[in-house]
C-alpha atoms as a PDB file:
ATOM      1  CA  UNK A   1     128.986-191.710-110.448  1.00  0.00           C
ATOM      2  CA  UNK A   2     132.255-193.172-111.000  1.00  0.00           C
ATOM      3  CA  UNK A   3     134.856-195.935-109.435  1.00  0.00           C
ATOM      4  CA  UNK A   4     136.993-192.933-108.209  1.00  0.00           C
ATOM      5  CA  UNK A   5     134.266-191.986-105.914  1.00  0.00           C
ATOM      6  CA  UNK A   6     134.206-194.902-103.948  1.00  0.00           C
ATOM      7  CA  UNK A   7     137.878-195.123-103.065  1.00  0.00           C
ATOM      8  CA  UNK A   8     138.533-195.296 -99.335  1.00  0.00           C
ATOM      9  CA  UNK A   9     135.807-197.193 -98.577  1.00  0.00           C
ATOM     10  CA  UNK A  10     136.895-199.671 -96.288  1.00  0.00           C
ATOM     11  CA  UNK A  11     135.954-203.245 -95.762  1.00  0.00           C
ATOM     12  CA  UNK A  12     134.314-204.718 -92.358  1.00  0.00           C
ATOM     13  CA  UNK A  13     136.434-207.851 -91.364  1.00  0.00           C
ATOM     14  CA  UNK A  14     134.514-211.089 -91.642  1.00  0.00           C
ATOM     15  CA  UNK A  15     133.410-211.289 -88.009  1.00  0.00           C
ATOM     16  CA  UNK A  16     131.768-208.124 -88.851  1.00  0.00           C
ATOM     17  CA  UNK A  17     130.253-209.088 -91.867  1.00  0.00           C
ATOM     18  CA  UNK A  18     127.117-210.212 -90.535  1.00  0.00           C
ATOM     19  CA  UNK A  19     125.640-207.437 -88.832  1.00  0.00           C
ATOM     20  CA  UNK A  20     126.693-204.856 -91.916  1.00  0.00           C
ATOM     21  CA  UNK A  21     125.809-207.911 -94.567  1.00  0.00           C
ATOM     22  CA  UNK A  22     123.482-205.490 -96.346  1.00  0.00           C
ATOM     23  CA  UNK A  23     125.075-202.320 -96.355  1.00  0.00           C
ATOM     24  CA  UNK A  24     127.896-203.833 -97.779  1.00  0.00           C
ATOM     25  CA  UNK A  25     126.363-205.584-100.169  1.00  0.00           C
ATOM     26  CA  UNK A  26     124.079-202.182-101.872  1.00  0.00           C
ATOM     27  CA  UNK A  27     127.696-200.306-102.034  1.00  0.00           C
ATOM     28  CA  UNK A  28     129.147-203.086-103.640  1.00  0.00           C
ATOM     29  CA  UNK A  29     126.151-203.284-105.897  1.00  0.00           C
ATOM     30  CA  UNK A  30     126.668-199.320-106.539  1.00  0.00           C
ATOM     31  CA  UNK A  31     130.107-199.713-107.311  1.00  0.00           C
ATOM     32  CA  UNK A  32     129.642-202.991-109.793  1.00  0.00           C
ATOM     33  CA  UNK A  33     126.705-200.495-111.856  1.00  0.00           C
ATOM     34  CA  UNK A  34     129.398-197.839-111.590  1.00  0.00           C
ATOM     35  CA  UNK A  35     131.852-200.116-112.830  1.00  0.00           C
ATOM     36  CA  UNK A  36     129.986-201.287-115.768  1.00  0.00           C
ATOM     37  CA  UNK A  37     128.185-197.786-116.601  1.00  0.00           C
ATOM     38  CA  UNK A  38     132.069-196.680-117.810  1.00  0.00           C
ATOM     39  CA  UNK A  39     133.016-200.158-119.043  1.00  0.00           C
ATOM     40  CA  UNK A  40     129.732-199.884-121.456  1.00  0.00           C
ATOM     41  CA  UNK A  41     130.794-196.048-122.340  1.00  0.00           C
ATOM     42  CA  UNK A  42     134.283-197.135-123.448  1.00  0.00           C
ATOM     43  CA  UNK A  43     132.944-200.172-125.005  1.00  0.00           C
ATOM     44  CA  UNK A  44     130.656-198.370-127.405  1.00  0.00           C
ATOM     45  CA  UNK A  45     133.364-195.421-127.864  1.00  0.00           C
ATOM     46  CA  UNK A  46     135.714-198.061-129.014  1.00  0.00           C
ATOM     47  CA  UNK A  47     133.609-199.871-131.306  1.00  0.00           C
ATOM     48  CA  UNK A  48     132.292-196.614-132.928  1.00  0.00           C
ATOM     49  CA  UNK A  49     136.246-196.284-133.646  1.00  0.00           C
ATOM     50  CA  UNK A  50     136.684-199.658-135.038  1.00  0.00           C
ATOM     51  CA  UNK A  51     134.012-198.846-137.386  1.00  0.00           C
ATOM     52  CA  UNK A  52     135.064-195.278-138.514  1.00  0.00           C
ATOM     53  CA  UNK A  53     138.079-197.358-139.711  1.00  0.00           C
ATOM     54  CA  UNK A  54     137.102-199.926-141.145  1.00  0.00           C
ATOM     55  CA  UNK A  55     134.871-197.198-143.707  1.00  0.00           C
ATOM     56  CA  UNK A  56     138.118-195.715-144.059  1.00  0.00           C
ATOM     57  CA  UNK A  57     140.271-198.818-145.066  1.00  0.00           C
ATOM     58  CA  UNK A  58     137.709-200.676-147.321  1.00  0.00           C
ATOM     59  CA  UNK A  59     137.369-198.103-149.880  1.00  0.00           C
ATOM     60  CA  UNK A  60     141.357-198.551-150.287  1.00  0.00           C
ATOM     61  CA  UNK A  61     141.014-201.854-151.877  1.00  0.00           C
ATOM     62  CA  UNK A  62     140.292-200.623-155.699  1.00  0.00           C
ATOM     63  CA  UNK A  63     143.837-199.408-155.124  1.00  0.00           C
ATOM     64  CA  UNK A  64     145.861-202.361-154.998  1.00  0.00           C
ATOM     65  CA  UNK A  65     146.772-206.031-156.544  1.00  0.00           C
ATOM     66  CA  UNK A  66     145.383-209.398-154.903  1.00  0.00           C
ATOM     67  CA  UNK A  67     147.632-208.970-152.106  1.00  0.00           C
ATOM     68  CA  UNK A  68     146.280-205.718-150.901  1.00  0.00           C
ATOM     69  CA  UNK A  69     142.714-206.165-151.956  1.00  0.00           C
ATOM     70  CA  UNK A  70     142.844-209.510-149.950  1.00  0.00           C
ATOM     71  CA  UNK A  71     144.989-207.409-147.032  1.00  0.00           C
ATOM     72  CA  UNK A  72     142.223-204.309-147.045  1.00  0.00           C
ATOM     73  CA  UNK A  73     139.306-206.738-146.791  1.00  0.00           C
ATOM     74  CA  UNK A  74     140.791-208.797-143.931  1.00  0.00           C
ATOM     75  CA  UNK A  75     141.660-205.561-142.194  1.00  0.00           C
ATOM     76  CA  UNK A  76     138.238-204.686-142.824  1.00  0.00           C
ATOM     77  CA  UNK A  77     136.782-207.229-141.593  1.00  0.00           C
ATOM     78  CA  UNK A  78     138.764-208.243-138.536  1.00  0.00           C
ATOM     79  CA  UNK A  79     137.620-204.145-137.583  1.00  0.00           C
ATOM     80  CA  UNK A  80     134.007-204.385-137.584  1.00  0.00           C
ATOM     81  CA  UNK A  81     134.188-207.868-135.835  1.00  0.00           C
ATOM     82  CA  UNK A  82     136.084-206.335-133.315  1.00  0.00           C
ATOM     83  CA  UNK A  83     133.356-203.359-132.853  1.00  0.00           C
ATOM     84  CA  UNK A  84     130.832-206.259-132.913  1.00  0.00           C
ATOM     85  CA  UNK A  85     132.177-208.094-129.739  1.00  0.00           C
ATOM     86  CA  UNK A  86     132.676-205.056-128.454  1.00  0.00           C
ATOM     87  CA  UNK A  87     129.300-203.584-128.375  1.00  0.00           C
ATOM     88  CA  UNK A  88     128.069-207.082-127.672  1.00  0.00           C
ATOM     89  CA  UNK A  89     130.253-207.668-124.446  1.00  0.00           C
ATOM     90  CA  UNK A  90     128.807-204.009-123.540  1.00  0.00           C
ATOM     91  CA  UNK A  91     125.669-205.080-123.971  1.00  0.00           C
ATOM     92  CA  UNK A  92     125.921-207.811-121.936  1.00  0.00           C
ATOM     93  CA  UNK A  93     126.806-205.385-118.956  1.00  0.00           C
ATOM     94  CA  UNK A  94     123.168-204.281-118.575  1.00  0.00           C
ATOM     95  CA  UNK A  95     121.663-207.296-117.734  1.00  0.00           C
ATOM     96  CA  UNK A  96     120.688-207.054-114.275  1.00  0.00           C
ATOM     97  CA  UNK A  97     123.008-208.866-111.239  1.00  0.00           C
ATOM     98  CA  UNK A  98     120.816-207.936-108.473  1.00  0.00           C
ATOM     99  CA  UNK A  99     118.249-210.430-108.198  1.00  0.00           C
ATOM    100  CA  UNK A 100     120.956-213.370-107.927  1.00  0.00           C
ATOM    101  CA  UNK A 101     121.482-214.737-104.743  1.00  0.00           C
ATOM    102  CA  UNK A 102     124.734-212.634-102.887  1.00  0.00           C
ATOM    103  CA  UNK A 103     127.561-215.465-103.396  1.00  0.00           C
ATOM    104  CA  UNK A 104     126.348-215.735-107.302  1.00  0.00           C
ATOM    105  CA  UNK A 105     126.274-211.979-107.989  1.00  0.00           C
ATOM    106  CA  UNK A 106     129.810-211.595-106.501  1.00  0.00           C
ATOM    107  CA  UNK A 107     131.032-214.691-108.677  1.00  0.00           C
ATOM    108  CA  UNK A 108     129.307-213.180-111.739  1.00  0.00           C
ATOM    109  CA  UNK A 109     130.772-209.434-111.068  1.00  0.00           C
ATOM    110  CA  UNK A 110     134.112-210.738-110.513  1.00  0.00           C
ATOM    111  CA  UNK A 111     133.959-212.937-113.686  1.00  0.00           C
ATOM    112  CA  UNK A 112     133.121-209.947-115.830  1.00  0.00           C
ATOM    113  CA  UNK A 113     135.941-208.136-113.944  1.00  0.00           C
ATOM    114  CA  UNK A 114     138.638-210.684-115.045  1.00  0.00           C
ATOM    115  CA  UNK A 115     141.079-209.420-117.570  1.00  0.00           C
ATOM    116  CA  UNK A 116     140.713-211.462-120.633  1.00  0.00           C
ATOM    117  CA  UNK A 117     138.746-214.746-119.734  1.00  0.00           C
ATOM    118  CA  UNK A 118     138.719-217.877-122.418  1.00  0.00           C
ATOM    119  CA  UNK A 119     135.436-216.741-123.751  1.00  0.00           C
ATOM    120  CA  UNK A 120     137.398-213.196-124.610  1.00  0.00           C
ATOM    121  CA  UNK A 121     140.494-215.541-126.180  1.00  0.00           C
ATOM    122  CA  UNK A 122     138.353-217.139-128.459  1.00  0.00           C
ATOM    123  CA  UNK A 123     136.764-214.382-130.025  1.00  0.00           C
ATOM    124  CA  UNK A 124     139.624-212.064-129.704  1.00  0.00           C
ATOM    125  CA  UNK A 125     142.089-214.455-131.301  1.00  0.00           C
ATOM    126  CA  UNK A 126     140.519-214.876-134.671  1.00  0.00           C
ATOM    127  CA  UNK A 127     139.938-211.285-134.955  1.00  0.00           C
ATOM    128  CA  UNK A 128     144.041-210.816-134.264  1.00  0.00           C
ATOM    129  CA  UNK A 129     144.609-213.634-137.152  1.00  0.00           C
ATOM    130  CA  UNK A 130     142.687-211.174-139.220  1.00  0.00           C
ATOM    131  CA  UNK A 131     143.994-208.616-138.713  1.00  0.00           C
ATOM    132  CA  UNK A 132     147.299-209.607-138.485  1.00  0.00           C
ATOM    133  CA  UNK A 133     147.362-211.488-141.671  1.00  0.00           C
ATOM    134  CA  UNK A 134     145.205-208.239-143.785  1.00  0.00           C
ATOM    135  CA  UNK A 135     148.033-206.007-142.683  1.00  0.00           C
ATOM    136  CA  UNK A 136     151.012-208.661-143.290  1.00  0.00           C
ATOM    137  CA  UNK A 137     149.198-208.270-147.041  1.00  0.00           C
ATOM    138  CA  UNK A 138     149.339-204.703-146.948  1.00  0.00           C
ATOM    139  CA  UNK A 139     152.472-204.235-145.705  1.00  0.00           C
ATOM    140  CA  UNK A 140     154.427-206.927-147.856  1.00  0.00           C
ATOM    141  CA  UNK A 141     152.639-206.316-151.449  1.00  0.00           C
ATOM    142  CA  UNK A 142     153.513-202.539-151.025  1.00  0.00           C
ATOM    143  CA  UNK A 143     157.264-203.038-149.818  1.00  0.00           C
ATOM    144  CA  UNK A 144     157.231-205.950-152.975  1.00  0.00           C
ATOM    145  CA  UNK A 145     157.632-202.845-155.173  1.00  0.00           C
ATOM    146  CA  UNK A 146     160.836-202.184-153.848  1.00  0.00           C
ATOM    147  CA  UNK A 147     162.398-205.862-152.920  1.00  0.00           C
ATOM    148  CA  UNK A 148     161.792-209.251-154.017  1.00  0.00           C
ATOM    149  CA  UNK A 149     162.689-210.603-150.099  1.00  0.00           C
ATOM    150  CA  UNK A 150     159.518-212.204-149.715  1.00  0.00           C
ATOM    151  CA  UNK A 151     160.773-214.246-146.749  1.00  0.00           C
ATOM    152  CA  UNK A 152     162.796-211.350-145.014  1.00  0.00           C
ATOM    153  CA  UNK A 153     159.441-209.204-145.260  1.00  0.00           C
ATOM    154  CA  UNK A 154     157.401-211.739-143.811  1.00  0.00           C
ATOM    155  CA  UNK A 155     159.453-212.643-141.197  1.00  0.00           C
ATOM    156  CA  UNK A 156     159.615-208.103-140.039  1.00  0.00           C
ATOM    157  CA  UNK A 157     156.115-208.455-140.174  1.00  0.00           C
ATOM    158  CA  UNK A 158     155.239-211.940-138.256  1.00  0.00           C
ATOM    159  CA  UNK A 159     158.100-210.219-135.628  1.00  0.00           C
ATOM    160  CA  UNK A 160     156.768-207.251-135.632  1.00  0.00           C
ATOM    161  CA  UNK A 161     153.003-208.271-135.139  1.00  0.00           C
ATOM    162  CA  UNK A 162     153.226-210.444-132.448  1.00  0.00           C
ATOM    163  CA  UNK A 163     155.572-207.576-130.658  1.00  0.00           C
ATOM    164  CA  UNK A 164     152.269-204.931-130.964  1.00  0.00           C
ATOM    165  CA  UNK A 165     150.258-208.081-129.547  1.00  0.00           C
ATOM    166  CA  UNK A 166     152.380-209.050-126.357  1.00  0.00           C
ATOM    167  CA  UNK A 167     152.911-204.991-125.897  1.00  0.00           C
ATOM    168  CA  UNK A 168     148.872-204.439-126.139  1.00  0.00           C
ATOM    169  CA  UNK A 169     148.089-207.079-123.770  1.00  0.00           C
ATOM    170  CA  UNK A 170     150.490-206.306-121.037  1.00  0.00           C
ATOM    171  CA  UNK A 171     149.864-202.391-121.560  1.00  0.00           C
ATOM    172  CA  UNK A 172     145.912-203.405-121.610  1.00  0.00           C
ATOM    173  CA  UNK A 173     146.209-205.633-118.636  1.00  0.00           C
ATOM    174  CA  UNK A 174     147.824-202.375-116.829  1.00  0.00           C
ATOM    175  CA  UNK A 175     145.361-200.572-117.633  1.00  0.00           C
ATOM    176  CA  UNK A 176     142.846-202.910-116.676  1.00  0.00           C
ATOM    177  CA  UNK A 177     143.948-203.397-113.384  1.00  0.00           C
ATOM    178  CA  UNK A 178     143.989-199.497-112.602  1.00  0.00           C
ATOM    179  CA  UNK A 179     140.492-199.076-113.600  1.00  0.00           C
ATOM    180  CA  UNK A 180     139.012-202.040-112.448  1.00  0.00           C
ATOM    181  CA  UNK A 181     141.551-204.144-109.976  1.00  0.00           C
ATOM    182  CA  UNK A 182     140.558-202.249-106.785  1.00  0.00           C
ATOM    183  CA  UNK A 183     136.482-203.373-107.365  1.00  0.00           C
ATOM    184  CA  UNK A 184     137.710-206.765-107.991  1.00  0.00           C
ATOM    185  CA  UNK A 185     140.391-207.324-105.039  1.00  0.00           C
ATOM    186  CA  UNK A 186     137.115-205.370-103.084  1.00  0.00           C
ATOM    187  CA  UNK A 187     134.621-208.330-104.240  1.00  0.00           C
ATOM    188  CA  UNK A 188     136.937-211.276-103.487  1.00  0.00           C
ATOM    189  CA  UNK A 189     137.642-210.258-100.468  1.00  0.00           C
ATOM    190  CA  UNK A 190     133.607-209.543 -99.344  1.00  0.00           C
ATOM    191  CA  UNK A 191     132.781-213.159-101.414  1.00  0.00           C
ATOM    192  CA  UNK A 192     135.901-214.524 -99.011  1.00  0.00           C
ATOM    193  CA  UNK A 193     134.373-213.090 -95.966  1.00  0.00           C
ATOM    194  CA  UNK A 194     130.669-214.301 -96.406  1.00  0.00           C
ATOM    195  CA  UNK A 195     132.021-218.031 -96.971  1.00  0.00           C
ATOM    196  CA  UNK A 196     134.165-217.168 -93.693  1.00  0.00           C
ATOM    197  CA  UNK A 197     130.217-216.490 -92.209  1.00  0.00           C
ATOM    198  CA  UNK A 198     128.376-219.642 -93.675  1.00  0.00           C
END
């Protein structure tokens, strides 16, 4: 079952809320498992990528000087951490909503729908500064070959980094809300309505 099949579905206003409380409250539940069931698929998928590369990449580090050994290793490890949080952030999808009280589970789900949240930032940020400083390595002690503009080479690479950063998150935050901003606009407004009840 996925998100696309509950499209249309449409919302009973808040002075119809009560009557329909429970009904509207199992689809929502249906839709959240949905929700999760592909978040946990692409999870894994991505982390199984992560890790393909970084078997690929930490062989390459016989074939360098310090600079590249050090670069390969960081890139190395900044992959596998990022398959780690992955798979544990999918992981953490299983663990069952449904016995929380109604206003908790809709807090909960919509926390877990929120595009990057400060617990993401502070695991995600590291692994960037990994990653970002391994392929600086790379890139500069194999250009170092053919210049001796440290500084200029640094400075394409810092530029050039934090570019593919601010593009990733703005592409990944339009991505996010296609999948998943439809669900979440669908729970604040039931979590808005049931306070509108109390």
């Amino acid at each position: 079952m996925e998100l696309d099949d509950f499209k249309g579905i449409n919302l009973p206003q808040a002075e119809n809320l009560t009557g329909n409380k429970d009904k509207v409250i199992k689809e929502l539940q249906q839709k959240v498992e949905a929700n999760y069931a592909k978040q946990r698929k692409q999870a894994v998928y991505f982390s199984a990528m992560l890790i393909i590369m970084a078997v690929v990449y930490l062989p390459l580090q016989r074939l360098g000087d310090t600079w590249y050994k050090t670069g390969i290793m960081l890139l190395g490890g900044g992959f596998i951490s990022g398959a780690v949080y992955l798979f544990i952030k999918s992981r953490l999808l299983k663990g069952s909503l449904y016995s929380l009280p109604v206003i908790e589970f809709l807090t909960t789900a919509e926390k877990r729908l929120t595009y990057f949240r400060l617990t993401d930032w502070l695991v995600i940020i590291p692994i960037f500064l990994a990653l970002g400083t391994g392929g600086g390595l790379v890139f500069i002690s194999r250009l170092l070959n053919y210049t001796d503009r440290l500084p200029l080479l640094i400075l394409i690479w810092v530029v050039f980094f934090i570019g593919l950063v601010i593009f990733g998150y703005f592409a990944g935050r339009g991505n996010w809300k296609r999948d998943h901003g439809a669900l979440l606009s669908e729970i604040r407004k039931v979590r808005a309505a049931l306070s509108e009840t109390e």
